[in-house]
C-alpha atoms as a PDB file:
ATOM      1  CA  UNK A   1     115.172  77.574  57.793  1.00  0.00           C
ATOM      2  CA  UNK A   2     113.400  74.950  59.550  1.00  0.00           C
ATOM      3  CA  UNK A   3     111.264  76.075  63.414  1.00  0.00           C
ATOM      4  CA  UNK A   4     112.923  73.915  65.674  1.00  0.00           C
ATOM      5  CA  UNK A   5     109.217  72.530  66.784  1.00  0.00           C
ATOM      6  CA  UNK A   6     109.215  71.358  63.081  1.00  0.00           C
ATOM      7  CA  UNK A   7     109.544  67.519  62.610  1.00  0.00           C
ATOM      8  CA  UNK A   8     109.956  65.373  59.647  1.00  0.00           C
ATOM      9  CA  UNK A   9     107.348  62.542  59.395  1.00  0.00           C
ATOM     10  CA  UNK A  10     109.639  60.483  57.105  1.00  0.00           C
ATOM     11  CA  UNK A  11     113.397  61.284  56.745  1.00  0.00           C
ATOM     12  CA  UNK A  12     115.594  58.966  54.232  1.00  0.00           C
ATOM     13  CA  UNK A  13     119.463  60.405  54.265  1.00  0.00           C
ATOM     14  CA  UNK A  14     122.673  59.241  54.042  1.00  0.00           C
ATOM     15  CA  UNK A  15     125.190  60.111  56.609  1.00  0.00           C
ATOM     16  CA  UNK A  16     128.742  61.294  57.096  1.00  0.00           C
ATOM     17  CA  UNK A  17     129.974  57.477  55.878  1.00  0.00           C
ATOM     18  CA  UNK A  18     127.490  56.779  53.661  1.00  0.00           C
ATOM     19  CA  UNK A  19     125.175  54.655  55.445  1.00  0.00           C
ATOM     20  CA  UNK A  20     121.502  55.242  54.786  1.00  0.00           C
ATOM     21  CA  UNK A  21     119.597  56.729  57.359  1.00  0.00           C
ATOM     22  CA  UNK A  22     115.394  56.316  57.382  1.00  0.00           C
ATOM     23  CA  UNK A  23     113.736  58.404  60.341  1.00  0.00           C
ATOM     24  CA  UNK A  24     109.806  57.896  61.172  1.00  0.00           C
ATOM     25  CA  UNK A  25     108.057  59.846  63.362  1.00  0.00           C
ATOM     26  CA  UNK A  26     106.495  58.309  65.639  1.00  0.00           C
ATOM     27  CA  UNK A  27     103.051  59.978  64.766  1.00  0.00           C
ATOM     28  CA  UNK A  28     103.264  58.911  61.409  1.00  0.00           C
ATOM     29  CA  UNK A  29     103.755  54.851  63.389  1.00  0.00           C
ATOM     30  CA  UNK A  30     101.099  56.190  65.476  1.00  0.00           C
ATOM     31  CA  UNK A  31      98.963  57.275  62.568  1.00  0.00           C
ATOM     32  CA  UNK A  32      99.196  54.418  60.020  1.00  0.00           C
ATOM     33  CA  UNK A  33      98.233  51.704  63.260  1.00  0.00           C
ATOM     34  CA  UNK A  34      94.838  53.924  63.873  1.00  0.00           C
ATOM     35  CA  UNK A  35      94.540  53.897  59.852  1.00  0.00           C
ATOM     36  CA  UNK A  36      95.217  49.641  60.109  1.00  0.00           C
ATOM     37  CA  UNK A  37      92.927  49.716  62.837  1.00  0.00           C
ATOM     38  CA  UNK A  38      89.651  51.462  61.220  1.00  0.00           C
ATOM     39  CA  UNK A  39      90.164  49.031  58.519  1.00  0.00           C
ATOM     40  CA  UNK A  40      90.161  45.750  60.422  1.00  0.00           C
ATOM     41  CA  UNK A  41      88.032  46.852  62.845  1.00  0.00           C
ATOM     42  CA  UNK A  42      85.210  48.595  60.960  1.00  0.00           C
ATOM     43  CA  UNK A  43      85.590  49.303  57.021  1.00  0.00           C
ATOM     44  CA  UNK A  44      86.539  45.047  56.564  1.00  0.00           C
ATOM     45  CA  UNK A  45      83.859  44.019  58.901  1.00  0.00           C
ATOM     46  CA  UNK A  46      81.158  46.345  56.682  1.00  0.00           C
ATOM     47  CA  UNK A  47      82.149  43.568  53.929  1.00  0.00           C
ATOM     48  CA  UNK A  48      82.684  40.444  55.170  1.00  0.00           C
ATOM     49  CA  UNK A  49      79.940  38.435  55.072  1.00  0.00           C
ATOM     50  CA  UNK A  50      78.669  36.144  58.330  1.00  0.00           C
ATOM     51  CA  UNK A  51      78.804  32.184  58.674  1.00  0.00           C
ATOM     52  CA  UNK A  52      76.151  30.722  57.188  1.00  0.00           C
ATOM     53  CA  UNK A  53      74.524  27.273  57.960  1.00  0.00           C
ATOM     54  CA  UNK A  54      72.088  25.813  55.826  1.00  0.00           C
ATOM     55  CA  UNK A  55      70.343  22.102  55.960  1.00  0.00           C
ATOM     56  CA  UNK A  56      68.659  21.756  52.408  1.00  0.00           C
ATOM     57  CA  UNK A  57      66.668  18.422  51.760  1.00  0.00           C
ATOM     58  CA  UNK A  58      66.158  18.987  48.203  1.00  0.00           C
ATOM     59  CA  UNK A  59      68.426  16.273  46.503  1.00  0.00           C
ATOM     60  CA  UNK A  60      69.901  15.044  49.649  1.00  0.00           C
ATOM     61  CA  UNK A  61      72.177  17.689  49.966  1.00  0.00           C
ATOM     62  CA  UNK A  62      71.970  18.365  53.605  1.00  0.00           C
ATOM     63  CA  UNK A  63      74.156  20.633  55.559  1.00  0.00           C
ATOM     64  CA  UNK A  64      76.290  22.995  55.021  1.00  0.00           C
ATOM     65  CA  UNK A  65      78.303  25.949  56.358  1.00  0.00           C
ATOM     66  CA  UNK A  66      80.868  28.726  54.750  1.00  0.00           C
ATOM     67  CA  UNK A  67      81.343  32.552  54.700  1.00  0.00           C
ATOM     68  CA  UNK A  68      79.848  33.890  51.626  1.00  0.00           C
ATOM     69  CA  UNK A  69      81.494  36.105  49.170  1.00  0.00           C
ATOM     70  CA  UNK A  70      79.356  38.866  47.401  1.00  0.00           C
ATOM     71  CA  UNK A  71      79.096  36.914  44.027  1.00  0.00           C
ATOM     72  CA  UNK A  72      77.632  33.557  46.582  1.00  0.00           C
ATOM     73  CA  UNK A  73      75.199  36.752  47.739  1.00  0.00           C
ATOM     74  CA  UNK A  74      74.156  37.142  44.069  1.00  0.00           C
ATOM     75  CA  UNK A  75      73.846  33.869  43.248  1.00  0.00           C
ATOM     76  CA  UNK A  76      72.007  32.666  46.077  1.00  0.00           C
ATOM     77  CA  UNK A  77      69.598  35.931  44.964  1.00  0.00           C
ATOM     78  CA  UNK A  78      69.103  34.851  41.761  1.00  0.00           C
ATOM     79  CA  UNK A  79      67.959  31.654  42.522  1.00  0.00           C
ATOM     80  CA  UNK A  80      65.896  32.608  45.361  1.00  0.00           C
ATOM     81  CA  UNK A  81      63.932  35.084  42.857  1.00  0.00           C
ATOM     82  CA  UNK A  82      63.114  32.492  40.623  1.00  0.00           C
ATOM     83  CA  UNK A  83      62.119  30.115  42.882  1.00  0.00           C
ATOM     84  CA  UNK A  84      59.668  31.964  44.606  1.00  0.00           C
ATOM     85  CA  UNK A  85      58.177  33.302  41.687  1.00  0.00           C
ATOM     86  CA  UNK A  86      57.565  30.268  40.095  1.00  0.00           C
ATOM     87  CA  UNK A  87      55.253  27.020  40.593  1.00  0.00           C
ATOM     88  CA  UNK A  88      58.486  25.294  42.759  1.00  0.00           C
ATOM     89  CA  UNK A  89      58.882  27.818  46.258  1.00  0.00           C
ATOM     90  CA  UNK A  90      54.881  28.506  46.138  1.00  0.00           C
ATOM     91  CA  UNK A  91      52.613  26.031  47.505  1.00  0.00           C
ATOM     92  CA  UNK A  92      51.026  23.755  44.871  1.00  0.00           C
ATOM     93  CA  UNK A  93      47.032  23.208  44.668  1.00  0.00           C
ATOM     94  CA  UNK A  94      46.829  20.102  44.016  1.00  0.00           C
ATOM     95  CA  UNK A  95      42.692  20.831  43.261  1.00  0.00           C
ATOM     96  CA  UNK A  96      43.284  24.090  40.929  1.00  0.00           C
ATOM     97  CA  UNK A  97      46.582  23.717  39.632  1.00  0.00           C
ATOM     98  CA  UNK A  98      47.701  22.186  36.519  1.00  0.00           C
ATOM     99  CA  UNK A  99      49.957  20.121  36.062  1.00  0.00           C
ATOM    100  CA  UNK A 100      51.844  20.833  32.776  1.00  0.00           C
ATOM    101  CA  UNK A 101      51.909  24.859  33.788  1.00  0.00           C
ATOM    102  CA  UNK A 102      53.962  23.635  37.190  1.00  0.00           C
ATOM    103  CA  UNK A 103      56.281  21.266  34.547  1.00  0.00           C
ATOM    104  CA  UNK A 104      57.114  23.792  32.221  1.00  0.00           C
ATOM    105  CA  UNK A 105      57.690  26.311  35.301  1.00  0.00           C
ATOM    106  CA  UNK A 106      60.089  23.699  36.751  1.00  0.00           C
ATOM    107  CA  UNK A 107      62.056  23.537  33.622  1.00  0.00           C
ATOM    108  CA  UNK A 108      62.113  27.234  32.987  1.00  0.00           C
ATOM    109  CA  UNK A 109      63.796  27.195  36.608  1.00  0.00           C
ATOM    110  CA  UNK A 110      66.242  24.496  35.805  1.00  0.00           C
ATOM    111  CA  UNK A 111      67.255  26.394  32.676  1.00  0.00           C
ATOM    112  CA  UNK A 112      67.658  29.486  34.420  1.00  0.00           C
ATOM    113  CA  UNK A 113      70.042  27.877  37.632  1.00  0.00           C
ATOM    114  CA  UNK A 114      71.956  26.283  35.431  1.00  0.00           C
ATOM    115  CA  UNK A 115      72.541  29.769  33.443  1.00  0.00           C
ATOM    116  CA  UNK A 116      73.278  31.302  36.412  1.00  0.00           C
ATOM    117  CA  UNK A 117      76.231  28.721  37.690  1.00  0.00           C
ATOM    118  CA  UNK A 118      77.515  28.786  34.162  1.00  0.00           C
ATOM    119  CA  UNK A 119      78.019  32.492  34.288  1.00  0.00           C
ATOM    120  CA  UNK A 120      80.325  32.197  37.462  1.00  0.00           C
ATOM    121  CA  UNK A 121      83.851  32.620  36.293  1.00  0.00           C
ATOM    122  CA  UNK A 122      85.852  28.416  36.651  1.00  0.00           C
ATOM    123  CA  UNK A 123      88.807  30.484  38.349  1.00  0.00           C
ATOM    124  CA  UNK A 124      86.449  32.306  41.181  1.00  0.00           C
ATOM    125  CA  UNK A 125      85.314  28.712  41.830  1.00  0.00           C
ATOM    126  CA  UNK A 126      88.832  27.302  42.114  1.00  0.00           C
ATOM    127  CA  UNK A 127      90.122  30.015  44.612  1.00  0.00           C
ATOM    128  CA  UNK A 128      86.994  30.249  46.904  1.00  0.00           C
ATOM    129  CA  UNK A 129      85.345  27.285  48.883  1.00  0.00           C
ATOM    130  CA  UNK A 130      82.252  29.349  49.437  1.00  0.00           C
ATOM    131  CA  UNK A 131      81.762  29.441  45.748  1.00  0.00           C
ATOM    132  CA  UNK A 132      82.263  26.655  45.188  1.00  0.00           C
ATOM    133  CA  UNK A 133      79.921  25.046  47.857  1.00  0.00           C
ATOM    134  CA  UNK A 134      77.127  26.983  46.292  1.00  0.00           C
ATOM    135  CA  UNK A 135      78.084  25.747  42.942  1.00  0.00           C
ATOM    136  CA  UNK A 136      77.839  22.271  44.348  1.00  0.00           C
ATOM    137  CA  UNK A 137      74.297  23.079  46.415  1.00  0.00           C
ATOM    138  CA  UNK A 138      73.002  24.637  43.253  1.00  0.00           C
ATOM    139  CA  UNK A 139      74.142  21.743  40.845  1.00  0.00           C
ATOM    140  CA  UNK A 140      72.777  18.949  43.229  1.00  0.00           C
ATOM    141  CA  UNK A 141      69.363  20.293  43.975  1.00  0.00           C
ATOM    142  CA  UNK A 142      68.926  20.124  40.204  1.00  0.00           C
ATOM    143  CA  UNK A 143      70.647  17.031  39.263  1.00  0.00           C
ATOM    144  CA  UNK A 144      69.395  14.592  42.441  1.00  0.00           C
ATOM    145  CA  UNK A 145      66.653  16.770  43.557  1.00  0.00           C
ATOM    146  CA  UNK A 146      64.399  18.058  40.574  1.00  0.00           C
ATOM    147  CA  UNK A 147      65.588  16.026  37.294  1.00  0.00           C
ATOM    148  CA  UNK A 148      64.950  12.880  38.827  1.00  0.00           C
ATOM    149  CA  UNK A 149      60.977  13.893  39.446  1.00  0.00           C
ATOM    150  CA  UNK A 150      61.112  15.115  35.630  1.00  0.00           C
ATOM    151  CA  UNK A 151      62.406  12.012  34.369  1.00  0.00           C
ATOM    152  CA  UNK A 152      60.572   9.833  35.845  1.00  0.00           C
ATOM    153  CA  UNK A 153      56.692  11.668  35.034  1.00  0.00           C
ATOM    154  CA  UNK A 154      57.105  14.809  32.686  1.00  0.00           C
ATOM    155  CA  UNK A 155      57.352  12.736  29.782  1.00  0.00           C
ATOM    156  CA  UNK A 156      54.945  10.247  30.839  1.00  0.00           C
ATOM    157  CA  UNK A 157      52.353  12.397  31.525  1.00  0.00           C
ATOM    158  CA  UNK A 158      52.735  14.735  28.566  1.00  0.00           C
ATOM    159  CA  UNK A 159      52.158  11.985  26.368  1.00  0.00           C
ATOM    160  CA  UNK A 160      49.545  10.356  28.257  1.00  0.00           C
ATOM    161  CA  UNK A 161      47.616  14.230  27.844  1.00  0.00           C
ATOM    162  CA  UNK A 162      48.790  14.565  24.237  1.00  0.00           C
ATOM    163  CA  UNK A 163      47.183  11.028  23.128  1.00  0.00           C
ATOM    164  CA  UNK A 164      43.585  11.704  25.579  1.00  0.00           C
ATOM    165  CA  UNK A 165      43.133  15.164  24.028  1.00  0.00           C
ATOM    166  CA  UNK A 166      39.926  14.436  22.733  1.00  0.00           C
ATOM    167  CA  UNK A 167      38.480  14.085  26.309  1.00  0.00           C
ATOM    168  CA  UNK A 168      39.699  17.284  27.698  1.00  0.00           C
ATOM    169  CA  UNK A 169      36.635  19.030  25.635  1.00  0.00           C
ATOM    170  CA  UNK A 170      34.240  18.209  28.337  1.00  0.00           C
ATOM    171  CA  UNK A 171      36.547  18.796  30.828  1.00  0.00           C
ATOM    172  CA  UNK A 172      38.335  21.210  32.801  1.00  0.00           C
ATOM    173  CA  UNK A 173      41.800  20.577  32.863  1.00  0.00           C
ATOM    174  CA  UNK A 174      42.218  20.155  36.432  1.00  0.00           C
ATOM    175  CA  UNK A 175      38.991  16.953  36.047  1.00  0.00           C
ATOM    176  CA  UNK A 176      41.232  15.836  32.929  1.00  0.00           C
ATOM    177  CA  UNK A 177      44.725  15.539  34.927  1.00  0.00           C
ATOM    178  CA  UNK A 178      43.280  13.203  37.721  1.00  0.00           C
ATOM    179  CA  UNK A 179      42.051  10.472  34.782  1.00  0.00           C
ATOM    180  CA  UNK A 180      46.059   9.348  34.587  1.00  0.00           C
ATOM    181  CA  UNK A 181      45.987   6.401  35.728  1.00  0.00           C
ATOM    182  CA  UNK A 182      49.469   7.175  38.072  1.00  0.00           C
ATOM    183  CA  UNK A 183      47.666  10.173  39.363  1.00  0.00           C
ATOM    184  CA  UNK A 184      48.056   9.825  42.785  1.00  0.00           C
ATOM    185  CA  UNK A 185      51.641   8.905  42.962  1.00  0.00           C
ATOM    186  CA  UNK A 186      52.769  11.519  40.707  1.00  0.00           C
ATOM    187  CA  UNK A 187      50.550  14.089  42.871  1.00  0.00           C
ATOM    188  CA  UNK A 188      52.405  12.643  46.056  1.00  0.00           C
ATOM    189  CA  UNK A 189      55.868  13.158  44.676  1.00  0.00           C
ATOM    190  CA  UNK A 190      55.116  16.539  42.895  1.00  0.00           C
ATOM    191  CA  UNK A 191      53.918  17.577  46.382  1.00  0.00           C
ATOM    192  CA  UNK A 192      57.103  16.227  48.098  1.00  0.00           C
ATOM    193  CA  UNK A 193      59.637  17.894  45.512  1.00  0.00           C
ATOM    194  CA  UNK A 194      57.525  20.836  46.016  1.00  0.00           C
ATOM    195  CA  UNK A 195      57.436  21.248  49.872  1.00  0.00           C
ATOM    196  CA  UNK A 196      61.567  20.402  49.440  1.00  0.00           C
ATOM    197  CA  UNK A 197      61.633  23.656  46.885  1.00  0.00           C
ATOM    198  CA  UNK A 198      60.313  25.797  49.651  1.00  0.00           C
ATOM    199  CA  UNK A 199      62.552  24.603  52.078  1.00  0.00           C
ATOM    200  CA  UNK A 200      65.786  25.465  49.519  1.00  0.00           C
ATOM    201  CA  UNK A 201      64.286  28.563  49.289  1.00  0.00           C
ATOM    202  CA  UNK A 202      64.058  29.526  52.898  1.00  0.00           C
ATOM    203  CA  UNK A 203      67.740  28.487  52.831  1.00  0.00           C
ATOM    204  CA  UNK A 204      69.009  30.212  50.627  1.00  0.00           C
ATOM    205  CA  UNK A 205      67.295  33.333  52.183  1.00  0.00           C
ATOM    206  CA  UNK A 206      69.632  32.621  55.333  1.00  0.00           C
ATOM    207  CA  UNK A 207      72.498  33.434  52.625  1.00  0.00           C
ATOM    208  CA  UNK A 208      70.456  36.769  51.551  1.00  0.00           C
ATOM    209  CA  UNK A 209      69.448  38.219  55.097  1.00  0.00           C
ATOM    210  CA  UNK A 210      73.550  37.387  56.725  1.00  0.00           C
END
């Protein structure tokens, strides 16, 4: 036999003429609005990321703003990592630094971003804008911010070095680099595409830090 100070939390009955009774206790109501509560209020701010707003140069892609997910965290990681420890987020030296090394660690880099947006599952792009605004930041700094320096002196250079090899044995490689004869004005845009990397990458360390 029930205590009369006993009380049902839920009761579902039917009565005398069949019509179905559902009792709630008021401390269960009171109970499941604390529980809503918490969650709203402390467990769902723990993962919801803050508004970011970025204004990248590299490849014109200037600003933006969105809520990051945790696979945007990752992503924006990723690329960070690689360009900061590579010859793109690290000042160049123009007087020590040579040339080819920075060109094959720019397309190392390429190769790995476009890895990494490759990886990200089509339908997580489709259903999140954040996502897919990285997707688009990531794709455009390569496509109209480093490809078109590539294009235009990678393979010019390279095969300017390959056919003056002879001359590089009595000299160091930094002396042989500034005998191309477009040295100056592919110095002056490496430089640029370089001080645009570091930018990106201070960027995308806004995403990292929210």
């Amino acid at each position: 036999m029930k205590n009369k100070n006993d009380m049902d939390l839920f009761k579902l009955y039917f009565d005398e003429n069949f019509n179905l009774i559902v009792q709630i206790s008021i401390w269960l109501v009171v109970f499941v609005i604390v529980i809503l509560l918490v969650y709203f209020l402390v467990i769902k701010k723990i993962y919801r990321y803050n508004l970011v707003k970025l204004d990248i140069k590299l490849g014109n892609v200037g600003s933006a703003e969105f809520r990051p997910n945790k696979t945007d965290l990752q992503i924006a990681h990723k690329i960070w990592t690689e360009l900061i420890t590579r010859k793109a987020a690290i000042p160049i030296d123009k007087e020590n630094d040579i040339i080819e090394e920075i060109y094959d660690s720019w397309y190392a880099l390429f190769q790995k971003v476009r890895e990494f947006i490759s990886e990200i599952p089509a339908e997580l792009i489709r259903k999140n804008k954040s996502t897919k605004e990285i997707v688009r930041i990531a794709t455009q700094t390569l496509n109209e911010g480093l490809r078109p320096h590539l294009t235009m002196w990678q393979a010019r250079f390279r095969t300017w070095s390959s056919s003056k090899k002879d001359k590089m044995m009595d000299m160091t490689p930094q002396e042989f680099q500034k005998d191309y004869p477009q040295y100056k004005d592919l110095i002056d845009d490496l430089m640029k595409v370089n001080a645009q990397l570091m930018q990106y990458a201070q960027e995308l360390k806004k995403i990292i830090d929210k």
